[in-house]
PDB file of N, CA and C in Angstrom:
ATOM      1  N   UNK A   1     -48.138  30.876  -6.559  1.00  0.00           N
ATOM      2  CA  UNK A   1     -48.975  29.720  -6.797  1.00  0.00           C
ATOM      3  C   UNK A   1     -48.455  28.988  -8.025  1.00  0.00           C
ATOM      4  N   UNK A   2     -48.428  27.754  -7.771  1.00  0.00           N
ATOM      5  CA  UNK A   2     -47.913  27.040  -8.770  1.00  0.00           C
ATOM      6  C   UNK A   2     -49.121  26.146  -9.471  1.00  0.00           C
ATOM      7  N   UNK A   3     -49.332  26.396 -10.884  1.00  0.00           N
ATOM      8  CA  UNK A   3     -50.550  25.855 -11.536  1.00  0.00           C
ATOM      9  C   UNK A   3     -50.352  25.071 -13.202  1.00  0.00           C
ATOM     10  N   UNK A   4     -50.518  23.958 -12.900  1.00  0.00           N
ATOM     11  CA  UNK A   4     -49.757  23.067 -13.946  1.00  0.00           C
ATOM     12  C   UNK A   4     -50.688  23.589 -15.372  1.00  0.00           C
ATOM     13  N   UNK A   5     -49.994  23.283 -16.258  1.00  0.00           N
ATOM     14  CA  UNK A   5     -51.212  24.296 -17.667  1.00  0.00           C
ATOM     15  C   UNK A   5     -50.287  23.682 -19.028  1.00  0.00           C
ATOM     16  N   UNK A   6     -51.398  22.544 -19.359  1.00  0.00           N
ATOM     17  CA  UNK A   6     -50.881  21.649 -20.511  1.00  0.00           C
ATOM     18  C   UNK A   6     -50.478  22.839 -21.756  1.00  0.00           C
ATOM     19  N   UNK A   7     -51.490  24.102 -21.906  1.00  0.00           N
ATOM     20  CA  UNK A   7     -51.181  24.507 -22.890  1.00  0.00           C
ATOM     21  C   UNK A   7     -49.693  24.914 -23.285  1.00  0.00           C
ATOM     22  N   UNK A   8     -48.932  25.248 -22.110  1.00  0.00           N
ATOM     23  CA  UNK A   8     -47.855  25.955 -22.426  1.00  0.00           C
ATOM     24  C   UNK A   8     -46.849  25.465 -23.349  1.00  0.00           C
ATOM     25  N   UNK A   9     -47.022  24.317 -23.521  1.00  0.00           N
ATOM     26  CA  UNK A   9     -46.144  24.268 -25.071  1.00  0.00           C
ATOM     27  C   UNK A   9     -47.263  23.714 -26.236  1.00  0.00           C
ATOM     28  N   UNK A  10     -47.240  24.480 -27.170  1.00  0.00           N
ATOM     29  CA  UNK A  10     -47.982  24.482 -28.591  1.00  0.00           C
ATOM     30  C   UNK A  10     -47.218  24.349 -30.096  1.00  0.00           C
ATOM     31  N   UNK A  11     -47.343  23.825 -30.930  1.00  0.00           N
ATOM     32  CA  UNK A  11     -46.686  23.792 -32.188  1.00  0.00           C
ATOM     33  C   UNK A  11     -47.644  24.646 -32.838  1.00  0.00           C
ATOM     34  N   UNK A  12     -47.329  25.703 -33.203  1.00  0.00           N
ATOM     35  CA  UNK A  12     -48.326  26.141 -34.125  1.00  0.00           C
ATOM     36  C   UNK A  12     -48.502  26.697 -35.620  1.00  0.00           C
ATOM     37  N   UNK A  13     -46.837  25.396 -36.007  1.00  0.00           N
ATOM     38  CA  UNK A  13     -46.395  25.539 -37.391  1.00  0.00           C
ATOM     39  C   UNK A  13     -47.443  25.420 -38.839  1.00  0.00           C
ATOM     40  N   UNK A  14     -48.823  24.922 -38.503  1.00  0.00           N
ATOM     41  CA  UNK A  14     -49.196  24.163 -39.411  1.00  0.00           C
ATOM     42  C   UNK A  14     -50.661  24.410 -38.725  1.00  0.00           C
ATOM     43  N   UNK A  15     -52.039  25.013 -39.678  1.00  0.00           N
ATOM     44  CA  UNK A  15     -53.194  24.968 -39.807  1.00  0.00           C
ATOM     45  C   UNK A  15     -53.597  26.125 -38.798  1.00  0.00           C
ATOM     46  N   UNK A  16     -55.001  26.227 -38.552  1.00  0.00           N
ATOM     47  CA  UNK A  16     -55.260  27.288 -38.096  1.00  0.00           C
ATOM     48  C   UNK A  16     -55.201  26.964 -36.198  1.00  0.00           C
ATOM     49  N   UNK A  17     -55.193  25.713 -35.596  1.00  0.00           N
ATOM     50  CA  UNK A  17     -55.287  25.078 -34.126  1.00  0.00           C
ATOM     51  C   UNK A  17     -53.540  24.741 -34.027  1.00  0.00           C
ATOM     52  N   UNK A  18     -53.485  25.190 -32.522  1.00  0.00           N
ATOM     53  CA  UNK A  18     -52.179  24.814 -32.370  1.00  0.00           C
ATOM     54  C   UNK A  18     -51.936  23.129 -31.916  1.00  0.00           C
ATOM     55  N   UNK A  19     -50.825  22.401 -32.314  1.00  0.00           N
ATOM     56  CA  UNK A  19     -50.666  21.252 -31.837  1.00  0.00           C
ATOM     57  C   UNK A  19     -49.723  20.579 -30.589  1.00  0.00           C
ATOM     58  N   UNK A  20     -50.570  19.994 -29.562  1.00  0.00           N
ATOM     59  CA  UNK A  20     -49.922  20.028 -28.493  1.00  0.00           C
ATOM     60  C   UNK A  20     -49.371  18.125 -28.270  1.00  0.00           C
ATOM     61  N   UNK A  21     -49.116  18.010 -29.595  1.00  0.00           N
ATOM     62  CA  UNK A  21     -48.444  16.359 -29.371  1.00  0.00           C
ATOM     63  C   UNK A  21     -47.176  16.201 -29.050  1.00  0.00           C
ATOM     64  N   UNK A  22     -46.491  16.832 -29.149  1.00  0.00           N
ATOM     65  CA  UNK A  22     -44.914  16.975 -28.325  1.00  0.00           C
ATOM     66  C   UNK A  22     -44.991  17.963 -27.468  1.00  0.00           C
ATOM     67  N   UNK A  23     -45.971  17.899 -26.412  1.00  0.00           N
ATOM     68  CA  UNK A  23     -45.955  17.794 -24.809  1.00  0.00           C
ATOM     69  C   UNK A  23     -45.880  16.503 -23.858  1.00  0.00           C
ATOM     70  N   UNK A  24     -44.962  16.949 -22.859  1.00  0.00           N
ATOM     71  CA  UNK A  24     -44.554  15.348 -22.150  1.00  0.00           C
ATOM     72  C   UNK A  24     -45.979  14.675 -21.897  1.00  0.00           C
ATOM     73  N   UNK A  25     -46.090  13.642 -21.770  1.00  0.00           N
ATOM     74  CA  UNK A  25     -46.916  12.768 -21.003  1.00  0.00           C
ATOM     75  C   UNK A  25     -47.055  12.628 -19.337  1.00  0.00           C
ATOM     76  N   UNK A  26     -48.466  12.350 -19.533  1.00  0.00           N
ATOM     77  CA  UNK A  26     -48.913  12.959 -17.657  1.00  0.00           C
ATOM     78  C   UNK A  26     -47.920  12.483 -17.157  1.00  0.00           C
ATOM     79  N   UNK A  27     -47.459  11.233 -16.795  1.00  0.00           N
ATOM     80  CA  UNK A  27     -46.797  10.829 -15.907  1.00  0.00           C
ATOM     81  C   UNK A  27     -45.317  11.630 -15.599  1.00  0.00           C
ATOM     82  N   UNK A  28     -44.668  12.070 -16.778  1.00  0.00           N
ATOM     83  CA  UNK A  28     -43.478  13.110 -16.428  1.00  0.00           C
ATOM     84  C   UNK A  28     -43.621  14.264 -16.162  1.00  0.00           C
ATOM     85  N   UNK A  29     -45.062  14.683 -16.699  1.00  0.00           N
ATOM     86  CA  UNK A  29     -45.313  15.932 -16.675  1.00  0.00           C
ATOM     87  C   UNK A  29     -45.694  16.107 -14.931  1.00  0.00           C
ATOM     88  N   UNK A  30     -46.102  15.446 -14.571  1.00  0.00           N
ATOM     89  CA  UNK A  30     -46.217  14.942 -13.338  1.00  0.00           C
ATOM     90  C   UNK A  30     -45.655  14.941 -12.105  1.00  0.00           C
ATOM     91  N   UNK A  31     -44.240  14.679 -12.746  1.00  0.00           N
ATOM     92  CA  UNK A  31     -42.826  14.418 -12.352  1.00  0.00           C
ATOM     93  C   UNK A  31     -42.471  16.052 -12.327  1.00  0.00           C
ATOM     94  N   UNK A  32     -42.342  16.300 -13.263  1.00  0.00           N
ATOM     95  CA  UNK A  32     -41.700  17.665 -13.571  1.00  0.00           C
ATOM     96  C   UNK A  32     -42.145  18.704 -12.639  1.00  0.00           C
ATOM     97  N   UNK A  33     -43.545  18.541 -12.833  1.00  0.00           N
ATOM     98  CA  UNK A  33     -44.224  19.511 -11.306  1.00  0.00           C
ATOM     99  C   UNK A  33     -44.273  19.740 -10.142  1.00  0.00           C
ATOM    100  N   UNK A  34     -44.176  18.321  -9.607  1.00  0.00           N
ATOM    101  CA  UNK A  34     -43.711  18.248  -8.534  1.00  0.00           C
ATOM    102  C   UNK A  34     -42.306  18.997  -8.156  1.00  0.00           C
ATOM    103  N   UNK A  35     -41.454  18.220  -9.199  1.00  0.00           N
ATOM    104  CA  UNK A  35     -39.686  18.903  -9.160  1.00  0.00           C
ATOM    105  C   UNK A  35     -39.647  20.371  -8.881  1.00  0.00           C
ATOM    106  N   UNK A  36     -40.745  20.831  -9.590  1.00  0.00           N
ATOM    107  CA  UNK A  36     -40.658  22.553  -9.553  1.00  0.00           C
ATOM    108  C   UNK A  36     -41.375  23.287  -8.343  1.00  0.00           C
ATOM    109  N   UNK A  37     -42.115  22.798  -8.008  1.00  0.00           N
ATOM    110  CA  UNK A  37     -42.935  23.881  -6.733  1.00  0.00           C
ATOM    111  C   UNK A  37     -41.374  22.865  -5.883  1.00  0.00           C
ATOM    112  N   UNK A  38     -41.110  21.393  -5.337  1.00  0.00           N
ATOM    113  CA  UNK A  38     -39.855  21.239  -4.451  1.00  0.00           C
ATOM    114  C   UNK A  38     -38.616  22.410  -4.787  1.00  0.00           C
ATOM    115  N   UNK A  39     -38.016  22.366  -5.928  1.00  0.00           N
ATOM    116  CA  UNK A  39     -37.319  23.547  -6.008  1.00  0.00           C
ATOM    117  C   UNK A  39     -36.998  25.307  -5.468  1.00  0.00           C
ATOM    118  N   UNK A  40     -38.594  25.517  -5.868  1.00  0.00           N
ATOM    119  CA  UNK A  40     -38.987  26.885  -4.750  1.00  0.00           C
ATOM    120  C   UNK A  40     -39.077  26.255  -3.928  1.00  0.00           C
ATOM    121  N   UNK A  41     -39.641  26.201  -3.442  1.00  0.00           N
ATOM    122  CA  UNK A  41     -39.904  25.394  -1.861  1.00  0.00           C
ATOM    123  C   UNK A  41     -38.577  25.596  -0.926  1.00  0.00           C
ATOM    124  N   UNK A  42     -37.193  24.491  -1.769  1.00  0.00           N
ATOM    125  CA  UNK A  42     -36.019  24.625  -1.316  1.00  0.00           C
ATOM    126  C   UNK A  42     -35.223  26.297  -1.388  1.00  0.00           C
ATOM    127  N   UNK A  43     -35.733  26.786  -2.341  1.00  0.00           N
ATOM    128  CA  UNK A  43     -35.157  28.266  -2.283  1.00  0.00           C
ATOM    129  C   UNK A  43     -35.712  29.443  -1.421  1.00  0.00           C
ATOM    130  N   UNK A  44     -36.725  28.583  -0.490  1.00  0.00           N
ATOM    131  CA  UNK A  44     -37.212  29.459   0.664  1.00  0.00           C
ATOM    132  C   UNK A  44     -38.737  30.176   0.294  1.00  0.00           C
ATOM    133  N   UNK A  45     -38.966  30.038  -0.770  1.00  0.00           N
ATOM    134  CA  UNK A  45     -39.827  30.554  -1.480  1.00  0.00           C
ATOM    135  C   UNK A  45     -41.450  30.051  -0.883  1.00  0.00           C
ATOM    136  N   UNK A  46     -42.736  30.421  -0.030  1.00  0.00           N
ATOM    137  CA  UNK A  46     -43.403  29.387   0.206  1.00  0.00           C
ATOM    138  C   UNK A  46     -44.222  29.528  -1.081  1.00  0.00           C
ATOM    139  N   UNK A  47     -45.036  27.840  -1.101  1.00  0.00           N
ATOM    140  CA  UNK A  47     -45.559  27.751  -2.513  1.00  0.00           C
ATOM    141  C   UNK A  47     -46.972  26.843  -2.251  1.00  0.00           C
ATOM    142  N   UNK A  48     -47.956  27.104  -2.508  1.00  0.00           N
ATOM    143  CA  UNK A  48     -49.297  27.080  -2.509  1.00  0.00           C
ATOM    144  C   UNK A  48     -49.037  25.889  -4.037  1.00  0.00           C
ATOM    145  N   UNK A  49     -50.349  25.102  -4.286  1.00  0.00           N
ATOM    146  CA  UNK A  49     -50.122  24.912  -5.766  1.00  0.00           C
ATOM    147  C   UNK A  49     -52.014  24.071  -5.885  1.00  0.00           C
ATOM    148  N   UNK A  50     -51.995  24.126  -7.159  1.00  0.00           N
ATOM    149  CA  UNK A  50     -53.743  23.125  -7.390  1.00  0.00           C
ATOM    150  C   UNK A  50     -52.819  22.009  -7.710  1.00  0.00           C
ATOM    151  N   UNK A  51     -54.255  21.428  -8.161  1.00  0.00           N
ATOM    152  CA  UNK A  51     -53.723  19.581  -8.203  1.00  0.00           C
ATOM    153  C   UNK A  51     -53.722  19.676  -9.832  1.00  0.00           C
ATOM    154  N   UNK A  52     -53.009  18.788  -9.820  1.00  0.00           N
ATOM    155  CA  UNK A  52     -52.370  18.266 -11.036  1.00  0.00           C
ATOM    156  C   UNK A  52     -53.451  17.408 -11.741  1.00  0.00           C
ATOM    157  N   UNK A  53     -53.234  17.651 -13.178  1.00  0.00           N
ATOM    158  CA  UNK A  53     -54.625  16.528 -14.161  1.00  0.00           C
ATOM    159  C   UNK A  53     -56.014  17.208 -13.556  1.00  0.00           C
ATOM    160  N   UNK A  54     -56.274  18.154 -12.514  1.00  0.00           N
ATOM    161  CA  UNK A  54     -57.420  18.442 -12.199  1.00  0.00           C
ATOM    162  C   UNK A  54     -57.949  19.542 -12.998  1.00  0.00           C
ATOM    163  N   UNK A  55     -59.248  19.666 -13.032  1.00  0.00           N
ATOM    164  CA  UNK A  55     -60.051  20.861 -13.564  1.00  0.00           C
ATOM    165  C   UNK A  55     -60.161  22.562 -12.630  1.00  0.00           C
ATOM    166  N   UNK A  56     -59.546  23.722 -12.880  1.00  0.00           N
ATOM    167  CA  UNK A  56     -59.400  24.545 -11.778  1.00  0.00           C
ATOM    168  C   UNK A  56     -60.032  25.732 -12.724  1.00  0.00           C
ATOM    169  N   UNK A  57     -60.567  26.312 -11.872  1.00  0.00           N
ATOM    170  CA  UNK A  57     -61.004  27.429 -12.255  1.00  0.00           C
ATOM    171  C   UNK A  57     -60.379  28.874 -11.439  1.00  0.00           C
ATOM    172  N   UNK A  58     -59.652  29.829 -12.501  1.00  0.00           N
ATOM    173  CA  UNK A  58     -58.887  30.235 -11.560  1.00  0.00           C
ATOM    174  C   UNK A  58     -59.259  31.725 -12.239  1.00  0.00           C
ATOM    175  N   UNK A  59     -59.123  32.448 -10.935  1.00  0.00           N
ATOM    176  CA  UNK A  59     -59.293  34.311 -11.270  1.00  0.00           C
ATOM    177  C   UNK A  59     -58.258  34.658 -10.940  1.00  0.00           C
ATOM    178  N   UNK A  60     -57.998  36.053 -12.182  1.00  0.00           N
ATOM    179  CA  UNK A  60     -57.040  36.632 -11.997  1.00  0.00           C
ATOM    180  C   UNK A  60     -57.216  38.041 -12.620  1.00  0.00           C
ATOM    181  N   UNK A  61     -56.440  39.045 -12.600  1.00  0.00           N
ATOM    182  CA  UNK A  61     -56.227  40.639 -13.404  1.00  0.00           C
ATOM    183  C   UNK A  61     -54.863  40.667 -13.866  1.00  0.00           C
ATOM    184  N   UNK A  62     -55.017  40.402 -15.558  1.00  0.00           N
ATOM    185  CA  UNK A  62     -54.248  39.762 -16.096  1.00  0.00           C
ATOM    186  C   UNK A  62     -53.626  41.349 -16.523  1.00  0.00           C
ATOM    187  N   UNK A  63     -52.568  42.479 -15.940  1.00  0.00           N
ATOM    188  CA  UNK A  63     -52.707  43.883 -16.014  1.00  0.00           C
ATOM    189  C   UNK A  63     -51.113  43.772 -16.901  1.00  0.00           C
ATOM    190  N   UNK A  64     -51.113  44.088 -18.093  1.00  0.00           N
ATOM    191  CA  UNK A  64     -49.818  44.081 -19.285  1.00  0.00           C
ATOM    192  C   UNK A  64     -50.057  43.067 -20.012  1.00  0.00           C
ATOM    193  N   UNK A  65     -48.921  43.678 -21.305  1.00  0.00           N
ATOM    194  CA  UNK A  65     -49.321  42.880 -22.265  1.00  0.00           C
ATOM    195  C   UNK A  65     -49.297  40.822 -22.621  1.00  0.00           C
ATOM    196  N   UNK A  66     -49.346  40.263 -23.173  1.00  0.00           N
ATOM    197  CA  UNK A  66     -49.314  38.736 -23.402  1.00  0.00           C
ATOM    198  C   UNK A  66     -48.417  38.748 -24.336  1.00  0.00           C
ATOM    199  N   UNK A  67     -47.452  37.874 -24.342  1.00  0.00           N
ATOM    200  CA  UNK A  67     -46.156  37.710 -24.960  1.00  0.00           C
ATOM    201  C   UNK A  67     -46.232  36.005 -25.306  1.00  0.00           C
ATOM    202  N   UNK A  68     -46.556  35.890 -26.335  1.00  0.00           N
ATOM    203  CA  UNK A  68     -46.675  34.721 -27.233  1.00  0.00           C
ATOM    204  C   UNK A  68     -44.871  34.053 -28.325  1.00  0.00           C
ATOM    205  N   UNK A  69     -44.578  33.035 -27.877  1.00  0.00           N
ATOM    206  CA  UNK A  69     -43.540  32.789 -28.710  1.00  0.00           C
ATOM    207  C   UNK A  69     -43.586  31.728 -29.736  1.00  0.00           C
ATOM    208  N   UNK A  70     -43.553  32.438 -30.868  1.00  0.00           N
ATOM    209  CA  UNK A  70     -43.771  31.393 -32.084  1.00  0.00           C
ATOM    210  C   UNK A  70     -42.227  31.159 -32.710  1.00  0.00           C
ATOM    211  N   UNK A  71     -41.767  30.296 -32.559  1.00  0.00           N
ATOM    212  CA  UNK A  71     -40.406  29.869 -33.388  1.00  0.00           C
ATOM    213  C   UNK A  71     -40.118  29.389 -34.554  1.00  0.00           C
ATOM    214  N   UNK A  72     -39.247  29.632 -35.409  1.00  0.00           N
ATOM    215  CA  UNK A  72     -39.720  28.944 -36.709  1.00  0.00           C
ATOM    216  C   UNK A  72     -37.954  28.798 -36.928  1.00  0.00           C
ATOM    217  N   UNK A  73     -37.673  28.081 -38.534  1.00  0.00           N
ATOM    218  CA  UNK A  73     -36.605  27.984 -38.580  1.00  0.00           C
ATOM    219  C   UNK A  73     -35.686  28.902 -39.240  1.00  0.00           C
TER     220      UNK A  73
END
């Protein structure tokens, strides 16, 4: 399943909230999503996906650990 999720890029150089202003804008981001479920798609892969800009409520059993990447210089 392919599920678009603004959070995934965060700056979280600075204060206690991470900052998500250098994430693309809907319209590429848009773009980009599409590109990616077509990609699987083309690699044979079948691919389910929610809608994009929409509100989803999604379940899951999230089973191992969460791997967070903070980069610095």
């Amino acid at each position: 399943m392919v599920v678009s999720q603004f959070t995934l890029y965060a700056d979280c150089h600075k204060g206690n909230r991470p900052s998500f202003d250098q994430a693309a804008g809907a319209d590429l981001a848009r773009r980009l999503y599409l590109r990616y479920q077509e990609q699987i798609a083309a690699a044979g892969i079948p691919v389910v996906s929610g809608f994009f800009q929409n509100h989803m409520s999604v379940t899951l059993c999230n089973d191992g650990p969460v791997t967070i990447l903070l980069e610095s210089r």
